[in-house]
Protein backbone atom coordinates (compact mmCIF):
# COMPACT_ATOMS: atom_id res chain seq x y z
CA UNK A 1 0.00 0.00 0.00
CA UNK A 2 1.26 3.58 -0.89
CA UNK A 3 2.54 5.75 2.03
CA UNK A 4 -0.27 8.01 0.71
CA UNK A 5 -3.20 5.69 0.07
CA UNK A 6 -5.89 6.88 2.14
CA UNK A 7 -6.79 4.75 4.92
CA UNK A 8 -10.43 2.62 4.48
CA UNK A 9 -12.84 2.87 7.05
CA UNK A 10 -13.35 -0.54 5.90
CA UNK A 11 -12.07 -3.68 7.14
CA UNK A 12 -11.71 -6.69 4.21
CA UNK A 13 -14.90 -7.89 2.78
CA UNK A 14 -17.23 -10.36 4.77
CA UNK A 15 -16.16 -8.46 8.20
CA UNK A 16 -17.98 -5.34 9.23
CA UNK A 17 -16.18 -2.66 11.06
CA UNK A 18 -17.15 -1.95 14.69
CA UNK A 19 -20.41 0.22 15.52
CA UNK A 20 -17.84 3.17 16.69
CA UNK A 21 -15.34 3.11 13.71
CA UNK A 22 -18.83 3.25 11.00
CA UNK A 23 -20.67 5.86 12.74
CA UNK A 24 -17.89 8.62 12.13
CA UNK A 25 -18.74 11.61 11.09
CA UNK A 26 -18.40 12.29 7.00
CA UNK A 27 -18.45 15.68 7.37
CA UNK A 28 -17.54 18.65 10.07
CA UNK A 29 -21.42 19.41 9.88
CA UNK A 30 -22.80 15.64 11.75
CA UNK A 31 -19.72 16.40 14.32
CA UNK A 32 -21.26 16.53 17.71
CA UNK A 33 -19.48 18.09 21.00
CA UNK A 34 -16.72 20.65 21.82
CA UNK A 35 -19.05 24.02 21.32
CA UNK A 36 -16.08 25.41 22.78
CA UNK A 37 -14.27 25.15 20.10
CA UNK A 38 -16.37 24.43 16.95
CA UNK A 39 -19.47 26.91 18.07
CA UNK A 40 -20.07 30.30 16.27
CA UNK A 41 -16.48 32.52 16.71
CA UNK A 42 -15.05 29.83 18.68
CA UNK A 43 -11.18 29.09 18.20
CA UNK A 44 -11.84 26.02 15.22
CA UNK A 45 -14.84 27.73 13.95
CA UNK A 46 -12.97 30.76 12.98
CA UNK A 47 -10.08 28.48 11.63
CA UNK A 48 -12.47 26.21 9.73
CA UNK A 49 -14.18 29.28 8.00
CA UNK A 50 -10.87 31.01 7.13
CA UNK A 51 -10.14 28.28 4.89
CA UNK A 52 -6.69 28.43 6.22
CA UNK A 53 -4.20 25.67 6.99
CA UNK A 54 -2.81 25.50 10.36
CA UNK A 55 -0.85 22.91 12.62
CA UNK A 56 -2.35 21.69 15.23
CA UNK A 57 -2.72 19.51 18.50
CA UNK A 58 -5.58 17.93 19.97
CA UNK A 59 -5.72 17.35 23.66
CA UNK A 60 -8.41 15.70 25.23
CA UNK A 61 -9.74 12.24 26.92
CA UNK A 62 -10.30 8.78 25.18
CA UNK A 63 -13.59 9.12 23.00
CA UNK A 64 -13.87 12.74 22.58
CA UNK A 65 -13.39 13.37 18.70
CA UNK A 66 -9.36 13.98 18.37
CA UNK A 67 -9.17 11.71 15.44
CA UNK A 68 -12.76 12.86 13.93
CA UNK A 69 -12.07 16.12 14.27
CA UNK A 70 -8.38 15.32 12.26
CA UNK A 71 -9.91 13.87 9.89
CA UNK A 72 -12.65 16.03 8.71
CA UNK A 73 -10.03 18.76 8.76
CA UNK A 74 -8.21 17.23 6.29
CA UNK A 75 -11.45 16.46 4.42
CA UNK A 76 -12.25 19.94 4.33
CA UNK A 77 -8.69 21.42 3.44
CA UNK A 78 -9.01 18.86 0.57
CA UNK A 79 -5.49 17.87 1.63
CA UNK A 80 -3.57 14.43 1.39
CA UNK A 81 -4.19 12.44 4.98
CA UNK A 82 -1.70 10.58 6.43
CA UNK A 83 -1.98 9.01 9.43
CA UNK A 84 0.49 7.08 11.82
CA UNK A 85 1.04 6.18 15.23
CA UNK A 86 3.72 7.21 17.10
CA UNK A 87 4.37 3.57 18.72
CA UNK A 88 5.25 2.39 15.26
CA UNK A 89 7.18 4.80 13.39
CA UNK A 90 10.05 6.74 13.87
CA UNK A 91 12.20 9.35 12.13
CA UNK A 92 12.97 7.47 8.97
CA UNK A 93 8.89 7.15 8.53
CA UNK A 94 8.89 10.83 8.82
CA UNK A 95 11.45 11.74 6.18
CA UNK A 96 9.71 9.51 3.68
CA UNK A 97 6.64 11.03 4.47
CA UNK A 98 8.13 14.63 4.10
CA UNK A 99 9.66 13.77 0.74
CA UNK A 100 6.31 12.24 -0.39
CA UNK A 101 4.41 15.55 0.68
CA UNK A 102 7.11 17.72 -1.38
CA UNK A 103 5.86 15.82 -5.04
CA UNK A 104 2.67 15.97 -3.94
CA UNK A 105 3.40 20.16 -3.50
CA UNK A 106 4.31 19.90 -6.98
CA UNK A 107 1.32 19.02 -8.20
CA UNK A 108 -0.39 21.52 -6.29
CA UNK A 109 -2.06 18.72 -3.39
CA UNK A 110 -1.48 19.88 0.39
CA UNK A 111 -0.33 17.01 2.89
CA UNK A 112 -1.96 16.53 6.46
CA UNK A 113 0.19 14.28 9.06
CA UNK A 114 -1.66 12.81 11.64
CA UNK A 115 0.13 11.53 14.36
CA UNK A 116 -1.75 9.65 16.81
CA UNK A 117 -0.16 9.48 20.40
CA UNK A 118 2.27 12.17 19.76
CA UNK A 119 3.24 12.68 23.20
CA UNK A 120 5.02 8.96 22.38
CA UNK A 121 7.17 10.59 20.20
CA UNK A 122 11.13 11.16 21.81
CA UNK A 123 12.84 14.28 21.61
CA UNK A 124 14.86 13.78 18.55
CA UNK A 125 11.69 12.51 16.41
CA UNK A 126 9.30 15.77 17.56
CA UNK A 127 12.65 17.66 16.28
CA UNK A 128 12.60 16.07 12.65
CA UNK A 129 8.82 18.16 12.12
CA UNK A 130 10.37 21.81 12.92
CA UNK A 131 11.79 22.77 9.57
CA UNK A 132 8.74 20.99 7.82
CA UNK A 133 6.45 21.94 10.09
CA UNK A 134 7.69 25.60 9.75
CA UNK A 135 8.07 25.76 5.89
CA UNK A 136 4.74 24.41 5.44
CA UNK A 137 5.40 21.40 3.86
CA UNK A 138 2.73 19.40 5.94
CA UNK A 139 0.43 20.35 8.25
CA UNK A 140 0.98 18.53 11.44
CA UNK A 141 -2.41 17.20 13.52
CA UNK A 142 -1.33 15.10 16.63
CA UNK A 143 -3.66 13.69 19.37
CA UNK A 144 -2.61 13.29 22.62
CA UNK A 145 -4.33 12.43 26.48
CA UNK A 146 -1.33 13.76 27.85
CA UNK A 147 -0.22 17.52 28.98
CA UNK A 148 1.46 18.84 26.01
CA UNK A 149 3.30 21.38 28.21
CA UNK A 150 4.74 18.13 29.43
CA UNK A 151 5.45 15.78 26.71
CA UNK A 152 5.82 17.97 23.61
CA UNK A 153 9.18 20.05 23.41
CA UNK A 154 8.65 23.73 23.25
CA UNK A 155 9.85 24.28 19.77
CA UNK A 156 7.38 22.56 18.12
CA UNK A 157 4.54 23.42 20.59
CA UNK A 158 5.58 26.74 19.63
CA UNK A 159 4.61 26.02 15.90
CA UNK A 160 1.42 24.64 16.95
CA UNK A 161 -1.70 25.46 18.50
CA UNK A 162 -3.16 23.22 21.18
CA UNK A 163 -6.99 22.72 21.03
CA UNK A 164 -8.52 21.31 24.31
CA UNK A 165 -11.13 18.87 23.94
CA UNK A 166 -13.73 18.19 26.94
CA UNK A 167 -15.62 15.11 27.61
CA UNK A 168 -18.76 14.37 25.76
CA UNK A 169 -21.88 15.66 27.89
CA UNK A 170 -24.58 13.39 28.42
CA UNK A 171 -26.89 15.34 26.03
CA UNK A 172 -23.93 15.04 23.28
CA UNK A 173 -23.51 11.22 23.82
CA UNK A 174 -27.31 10.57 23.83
CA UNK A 175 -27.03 12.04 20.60
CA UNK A 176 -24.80 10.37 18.84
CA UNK A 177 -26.59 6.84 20.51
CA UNK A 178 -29.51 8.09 18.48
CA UNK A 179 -28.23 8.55 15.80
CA UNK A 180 -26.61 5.39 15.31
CA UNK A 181 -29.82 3.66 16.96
CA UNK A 182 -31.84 5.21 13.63
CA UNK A 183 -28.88 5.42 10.46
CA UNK A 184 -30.02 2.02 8.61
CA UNK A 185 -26.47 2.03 6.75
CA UNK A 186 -24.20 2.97 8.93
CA UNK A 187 -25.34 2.33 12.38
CA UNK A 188 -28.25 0.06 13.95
CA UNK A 189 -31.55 1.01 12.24
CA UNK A 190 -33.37 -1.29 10.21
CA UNK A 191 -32.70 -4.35 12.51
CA UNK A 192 -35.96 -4.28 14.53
CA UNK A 193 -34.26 -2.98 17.59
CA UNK A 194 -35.48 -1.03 20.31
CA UNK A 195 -33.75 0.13 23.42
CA UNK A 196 -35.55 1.39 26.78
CA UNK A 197 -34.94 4.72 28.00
CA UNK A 198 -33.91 3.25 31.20
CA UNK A 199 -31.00 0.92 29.45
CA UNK A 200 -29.69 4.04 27.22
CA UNK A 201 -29.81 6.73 30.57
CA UNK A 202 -27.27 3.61 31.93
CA UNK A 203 -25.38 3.29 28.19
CA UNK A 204 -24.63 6.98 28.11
CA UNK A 205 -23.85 7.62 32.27
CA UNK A 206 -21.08 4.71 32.33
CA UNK A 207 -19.52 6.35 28.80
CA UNK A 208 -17.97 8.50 30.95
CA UNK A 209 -17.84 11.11 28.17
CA UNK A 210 -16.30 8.83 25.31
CA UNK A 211 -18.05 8.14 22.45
CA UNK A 212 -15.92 5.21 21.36
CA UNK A 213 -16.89 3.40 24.86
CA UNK A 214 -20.50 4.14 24.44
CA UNK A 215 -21.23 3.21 20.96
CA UNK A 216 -19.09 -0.43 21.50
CA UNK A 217 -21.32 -0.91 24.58
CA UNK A 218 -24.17 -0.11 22.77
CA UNK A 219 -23.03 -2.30 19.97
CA UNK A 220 -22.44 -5.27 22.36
CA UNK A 221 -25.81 -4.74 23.82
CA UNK A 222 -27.55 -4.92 20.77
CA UNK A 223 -25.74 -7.97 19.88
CA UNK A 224 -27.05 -9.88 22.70
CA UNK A 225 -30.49 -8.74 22.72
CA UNK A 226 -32.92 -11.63 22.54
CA UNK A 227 -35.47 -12.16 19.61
CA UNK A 228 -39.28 -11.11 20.79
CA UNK A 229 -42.71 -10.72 19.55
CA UNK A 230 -42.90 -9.95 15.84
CA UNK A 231 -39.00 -10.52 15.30
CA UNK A 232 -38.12 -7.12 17.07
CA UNK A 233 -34.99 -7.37 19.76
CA UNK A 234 -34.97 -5.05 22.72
CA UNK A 235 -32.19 -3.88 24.56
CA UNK A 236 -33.59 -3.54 28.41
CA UNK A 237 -31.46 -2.39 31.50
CA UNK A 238 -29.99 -5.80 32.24
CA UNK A 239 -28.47 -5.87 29.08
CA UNK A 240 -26.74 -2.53 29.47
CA UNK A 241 -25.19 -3.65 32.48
CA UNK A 242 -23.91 -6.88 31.30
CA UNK A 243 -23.13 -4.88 28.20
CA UNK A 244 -21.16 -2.10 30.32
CA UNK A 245 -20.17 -4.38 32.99
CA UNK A 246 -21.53 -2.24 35.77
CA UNK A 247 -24.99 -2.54 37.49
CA UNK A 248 -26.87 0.87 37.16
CA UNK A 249 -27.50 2.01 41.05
CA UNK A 250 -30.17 3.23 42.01
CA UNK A 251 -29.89 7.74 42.07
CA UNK A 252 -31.85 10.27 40.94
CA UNK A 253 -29.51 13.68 40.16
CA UNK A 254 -32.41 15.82 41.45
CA UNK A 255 -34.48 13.66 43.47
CA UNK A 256 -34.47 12.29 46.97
CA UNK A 257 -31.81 9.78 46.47
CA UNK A 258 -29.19 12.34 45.80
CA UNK A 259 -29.71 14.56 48.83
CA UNK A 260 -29.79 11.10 51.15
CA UNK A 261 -26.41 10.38 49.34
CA UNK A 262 -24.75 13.66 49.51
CA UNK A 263 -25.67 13.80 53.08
CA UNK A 264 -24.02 10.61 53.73
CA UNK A 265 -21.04 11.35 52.28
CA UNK A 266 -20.64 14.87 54.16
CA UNK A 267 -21.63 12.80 57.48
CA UNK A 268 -18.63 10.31 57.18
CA UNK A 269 -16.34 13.46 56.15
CA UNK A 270 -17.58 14.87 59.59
CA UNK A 271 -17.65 12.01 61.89
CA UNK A 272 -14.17 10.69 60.31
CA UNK A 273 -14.66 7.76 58.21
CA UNK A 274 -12.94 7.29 55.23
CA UNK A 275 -14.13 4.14 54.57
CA UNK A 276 -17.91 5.32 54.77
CA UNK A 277 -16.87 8.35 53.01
CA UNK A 278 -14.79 6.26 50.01
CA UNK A 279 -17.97 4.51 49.95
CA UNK A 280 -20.85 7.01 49.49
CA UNK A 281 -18.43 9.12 46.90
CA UNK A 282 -17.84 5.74 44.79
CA UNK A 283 -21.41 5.30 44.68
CA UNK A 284 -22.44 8.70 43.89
CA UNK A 285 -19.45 8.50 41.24
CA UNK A 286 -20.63 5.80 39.77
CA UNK A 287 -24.50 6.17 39.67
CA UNK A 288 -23.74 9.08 37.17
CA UNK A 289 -22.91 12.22 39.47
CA UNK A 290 -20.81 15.25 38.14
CA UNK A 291 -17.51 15.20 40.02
CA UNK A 292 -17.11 18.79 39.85
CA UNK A 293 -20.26 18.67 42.31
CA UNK A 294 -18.80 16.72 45.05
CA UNK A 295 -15.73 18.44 44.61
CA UNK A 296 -17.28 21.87 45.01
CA UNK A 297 -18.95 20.25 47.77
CA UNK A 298 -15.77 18.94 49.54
CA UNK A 299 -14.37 22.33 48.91
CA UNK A 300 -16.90 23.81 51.22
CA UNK A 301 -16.75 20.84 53.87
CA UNK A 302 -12.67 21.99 54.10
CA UNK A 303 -13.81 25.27 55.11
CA UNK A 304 -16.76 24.78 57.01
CA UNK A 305 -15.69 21.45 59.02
CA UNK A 306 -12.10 21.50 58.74
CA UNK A 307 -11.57 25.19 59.12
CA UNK A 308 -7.99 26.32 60.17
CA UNK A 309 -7.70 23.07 62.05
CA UNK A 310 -5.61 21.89 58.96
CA UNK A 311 -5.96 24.47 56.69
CA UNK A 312 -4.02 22.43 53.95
CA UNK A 313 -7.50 20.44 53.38
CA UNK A 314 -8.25 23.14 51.18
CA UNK A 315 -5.25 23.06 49.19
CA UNK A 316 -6.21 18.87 49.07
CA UNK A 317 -9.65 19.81 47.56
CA UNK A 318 -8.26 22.20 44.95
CA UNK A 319 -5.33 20.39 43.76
CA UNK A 320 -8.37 17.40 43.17
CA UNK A 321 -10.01 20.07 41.04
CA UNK A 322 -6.65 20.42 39.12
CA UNK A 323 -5.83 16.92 38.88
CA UNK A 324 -9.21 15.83 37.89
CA UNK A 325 -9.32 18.38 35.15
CA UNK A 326 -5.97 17.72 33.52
CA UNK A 327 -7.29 14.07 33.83
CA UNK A 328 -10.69 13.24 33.67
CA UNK A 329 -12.75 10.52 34.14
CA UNK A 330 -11.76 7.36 35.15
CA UNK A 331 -8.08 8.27 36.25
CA UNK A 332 -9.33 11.31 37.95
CA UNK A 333 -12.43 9.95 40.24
CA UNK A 334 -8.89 8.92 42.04
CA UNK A 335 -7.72 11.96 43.05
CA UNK A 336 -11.27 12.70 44.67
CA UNK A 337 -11.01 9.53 46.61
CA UNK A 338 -7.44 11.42 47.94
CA UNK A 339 -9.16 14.69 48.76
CA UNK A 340 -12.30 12.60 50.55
CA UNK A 341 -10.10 10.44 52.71
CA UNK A 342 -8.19 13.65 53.47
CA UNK A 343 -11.11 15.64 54.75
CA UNK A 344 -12.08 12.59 56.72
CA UNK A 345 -8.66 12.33 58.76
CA UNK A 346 -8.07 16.24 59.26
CA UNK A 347 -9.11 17.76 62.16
CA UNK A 348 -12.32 19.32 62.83
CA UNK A 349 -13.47 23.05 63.79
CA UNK A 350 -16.63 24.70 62.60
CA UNK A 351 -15.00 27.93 64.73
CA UNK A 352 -14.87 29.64 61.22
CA UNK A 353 -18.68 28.64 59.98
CA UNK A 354 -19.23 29.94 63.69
CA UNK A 355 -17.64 33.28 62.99
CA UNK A 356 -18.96 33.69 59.76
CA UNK A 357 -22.94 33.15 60.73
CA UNK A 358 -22.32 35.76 63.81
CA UNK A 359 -20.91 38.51 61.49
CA UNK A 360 -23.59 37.57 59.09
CA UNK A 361 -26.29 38.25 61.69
CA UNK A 362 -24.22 41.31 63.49
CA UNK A 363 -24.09 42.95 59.43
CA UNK A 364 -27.92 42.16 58.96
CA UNK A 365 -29.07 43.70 62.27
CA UNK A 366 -27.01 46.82 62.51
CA UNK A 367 -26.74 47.24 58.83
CA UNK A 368 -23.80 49.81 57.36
CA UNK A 369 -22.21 50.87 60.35
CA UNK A 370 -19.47 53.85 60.09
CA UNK A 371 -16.07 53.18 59.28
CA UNK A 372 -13.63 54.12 62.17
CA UNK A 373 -12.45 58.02 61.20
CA UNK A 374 -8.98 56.21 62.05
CA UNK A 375 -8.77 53.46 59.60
CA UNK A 376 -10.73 55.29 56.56
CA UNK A 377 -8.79 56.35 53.72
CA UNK A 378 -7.75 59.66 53.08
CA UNK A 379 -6.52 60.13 49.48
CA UNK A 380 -7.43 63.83 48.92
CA UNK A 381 -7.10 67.21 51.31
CA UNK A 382 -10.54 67.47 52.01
CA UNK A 383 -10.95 63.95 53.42
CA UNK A 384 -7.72 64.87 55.26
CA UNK A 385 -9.11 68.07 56.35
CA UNK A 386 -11.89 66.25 57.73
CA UNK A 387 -10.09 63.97 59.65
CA UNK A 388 -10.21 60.90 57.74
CA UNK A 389 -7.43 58.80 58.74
CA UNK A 390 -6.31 60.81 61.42
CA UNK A 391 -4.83 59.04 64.32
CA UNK A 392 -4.07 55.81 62.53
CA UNK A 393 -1.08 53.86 63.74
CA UNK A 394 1.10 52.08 61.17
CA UNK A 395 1.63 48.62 62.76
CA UNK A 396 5.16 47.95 61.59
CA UNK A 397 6.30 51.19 63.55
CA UNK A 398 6.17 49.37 66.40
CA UNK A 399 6.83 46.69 68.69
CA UNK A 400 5.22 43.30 67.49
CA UNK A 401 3.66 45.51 64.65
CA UNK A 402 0.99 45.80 67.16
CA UNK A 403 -1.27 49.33 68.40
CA UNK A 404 -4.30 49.62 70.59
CA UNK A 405 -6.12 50.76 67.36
CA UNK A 406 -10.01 49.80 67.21
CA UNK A 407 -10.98 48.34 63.57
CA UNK A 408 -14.33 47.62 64.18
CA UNK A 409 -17.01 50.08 64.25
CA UNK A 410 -17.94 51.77 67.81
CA UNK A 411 -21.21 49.85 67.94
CA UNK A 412 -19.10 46.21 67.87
CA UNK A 413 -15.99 47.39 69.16
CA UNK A 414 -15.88 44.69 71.58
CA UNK A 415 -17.06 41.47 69.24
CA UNK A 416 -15.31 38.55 69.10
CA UNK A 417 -15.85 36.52 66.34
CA UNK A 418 -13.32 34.04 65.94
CA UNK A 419 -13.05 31.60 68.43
CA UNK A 420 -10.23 28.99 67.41
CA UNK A 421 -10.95 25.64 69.08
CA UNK A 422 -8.39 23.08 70.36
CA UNK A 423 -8.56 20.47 67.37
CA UNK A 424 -5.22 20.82 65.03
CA UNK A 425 -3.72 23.35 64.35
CA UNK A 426 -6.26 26.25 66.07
CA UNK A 427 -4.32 25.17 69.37
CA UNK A 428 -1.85 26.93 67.63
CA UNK A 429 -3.68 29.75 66.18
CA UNK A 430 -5.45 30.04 69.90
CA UNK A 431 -2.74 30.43 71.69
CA UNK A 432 -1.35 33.25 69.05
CA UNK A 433 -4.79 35.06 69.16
CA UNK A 434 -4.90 35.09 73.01
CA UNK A 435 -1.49 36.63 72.88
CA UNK A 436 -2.44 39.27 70.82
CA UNK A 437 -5.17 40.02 72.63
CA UNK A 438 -3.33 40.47 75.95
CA UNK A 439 -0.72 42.11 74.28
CA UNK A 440 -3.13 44.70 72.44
CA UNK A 441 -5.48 45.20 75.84
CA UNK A 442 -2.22 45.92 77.72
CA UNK A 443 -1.31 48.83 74.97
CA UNK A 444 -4.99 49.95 75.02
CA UNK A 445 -4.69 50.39 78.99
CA UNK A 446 -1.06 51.84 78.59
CA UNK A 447 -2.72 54.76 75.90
CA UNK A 448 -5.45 55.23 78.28
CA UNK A 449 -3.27 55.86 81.76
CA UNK A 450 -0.78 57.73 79.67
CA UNK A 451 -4.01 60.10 78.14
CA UNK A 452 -5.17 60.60 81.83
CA UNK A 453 -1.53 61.58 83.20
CA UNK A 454 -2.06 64.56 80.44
């Protein structure tokens, strides 16, 4: 076969590709996902209507379009595609394919390289593109799941321009189940087969955002579903599971179920089991659940039940957010499992929900109390003049960088908020908080003798 022959979508006669490979899109138009990027006056959009040629890489998770999306591209630049992985070839494969794209420049026909994998590639084979990449004798597309600030070297991610792809929503994946449910040439229509809303809800939650996943599991399903009344074979939820491998649990996203589970999970984190609380996150994981939910709501837990105690836990919950990102789904649901055990085994305090509610209610019942003439600022003469500012006392002037100076307004002069507790580390930040207290009520009653003396 010729370096250049396209590559079939077809396997050799009498065997019929897989449901995935067949239901590709033909054209950019029946492409379905990243809006970010292929929505009106988004970044591939623009390119795409431009009409211009440009190098690219694809970064995104198993299943979400990379090598669609390379192809089409091609199809629409009407350029020559070559594709190869970068487990299998190596520089030599390169040159040849580089000396193949400059004949086909001379007969006026553009060359696309796809390279799937490229983060695979070493340093010395990303550093055979540069020159071609740069003079425009092929157009480089590469696909990778990793970081390409990572494993690409900064010369030639300078002469390309990363495009992140997302996972596939739900409402994209249904929609590509559909369709392959009702094409007749492609895909599954015309073969008398139904399948309940119940089984497809399961088909398209344990996709986990990848199309390639959900149409083989669809595919399988279909393949085992048994003959019934009037020759028509339907796929029910049973099917999907054995199909997917994973028994659909019981949740509803808005319904009672989810509350009972999100309140067991946040229970365990606050009582201190991280076996209960590895349990009720799998399971809420699992049963469909959008991880960016639990982890915005383990992000609060580390401030409202961990507190100061360990303020790292935060840190924990937002490097999850991070690492799940750069990830996503399944490596990532691991990195969640890190930030719930975390929260369970840090410390408790609620002393900063405390504080916050009692400010809350102070703010609401005396409203917009008056700003301290002391501490007000005092950018202009007349504010001067009028004795904004006046009387403030720079802290680092002085001992400890501490001054009897009274931040809060008149009316709450003598609130205290913040109450550390004795859990972790707000032993610590107690004992430094009762010190400055002493230390500033001494000053105070040093200012005071020393204005009654005068």
């Amino acid at each position: 076969m010729e370096l250049f022959e396209s590559p079939s979508n077809q396997p050799s006669a009498g065997i019929e590709a897989p449901l995935a490979e067949r239901m590709r899109p033909a054209e950019l138009g029946h492409f379905v996902g990243q809006e970010h990027l292929l929505g009106p006056g988004r970044p591939l959009a623009r390119l795409i209507a431009g009409g211009r040629r440009a190098s690219l890489v694809f970064w995104g998770p198993p299943g979400s379009g990379k090598t669609t999306l390379a192809r089409l591209l091609a199809q629409h630049w009407e350029a020559e595609f070559v594709e190869f992985s970068a487990v299998l070839s190596g520089v030599a494969d390169i040159r040849r394919v580089v000396e193949q794209a400059r004949r086909l420049i001379k007969r006026g026909r553009s060359t696309v390289l796809f390279v799937d994998e490229i983060h695979r590639f070493n340093k010395a084979q990303q550093d055979a593109f540069l020159p071609h990449v740069e003079s425009g004798i092929i157009t480089l597309l590469g696909a990778t799941t990793e970081n390409p600030s990572f494993e690409i070297i900064a010369a030639l991610l300078s002469r390309v321009r990363v495009m992140v792809l997302q996972p596939l929503g739900e409402a994209d994946l249904r929609a590509i189940a559909e369709r392959a449910l009702a094409d007749p040439e492609r895909g599954l229509g015309g073969r008398g087969l139904e399948v309940s809303p119940r089984a497809l809800d399961h088909l398209v939650a344990a996709a986990f955002g990848d199309a390639r996943r959900l149409l083989t599991s669809l595919e399988v399903a279909a393949l085992g579903a048994p003959l019934g009344p009037g020759g028509l074979r339907r796929v029910e939820l049973k099917l999907a599971e054995a199909a997917v491998g994973r028994r659909a649990l019981r949740y509803d996203k808005s319904g009672e179920e989810h509350y009972n589970l999100i309140s067991a999970l946040h229970k365990a984190l606050r009582g201190s089991d991280p076996d209960a609380a590895l349990y009720w996150l799998t399971r809420m994981l699992q049963a469909g659940e959008d991880p960016h939910y639990l982890l915005r709501r383990m992000m609060r837990f580390a401030s409202e039940d961990v507190g100061l105690a360990d303020p790292y836990a935060l840190n924990q919950v937002n490097a999850a957010l991070g690492a799940f990102d750069l990830m996503g789904r399944p490596e990532g649901d691991l990195a969640l499992a890190q930030a719930a055990v975390y929260l369970a085994l840090a410390p408790k305090s609620n002393s900063l929900y405390r504080a916050q509610k009692a400010v809350q209610k102070d703010v609401e019942e005396h409203g917009h109390l008056e700003v301290p003439m002391a501490i007000r600022n005092a950018p202009t003469k007349l504010m001067k003049d009028l004795g904004y500012g006046r009387g403030y006392q720079y802290p680092h002037d002085h001992p400890d960088a501490l001054v009897p100076q009274q931040y809060l307004p008149d009316k709450l002069a003598d609130r205290r908020y913040y109450q550390p507790g004795s859990r972790g580390r707000e032993k610590l930040l107690r004992q430094r908080l009762e010190e400055i207290r002493q230390k500033r009520r001494a000053l105070r009653a040093r200012q005071v003798r020393k204005r009654r003396d005068t």
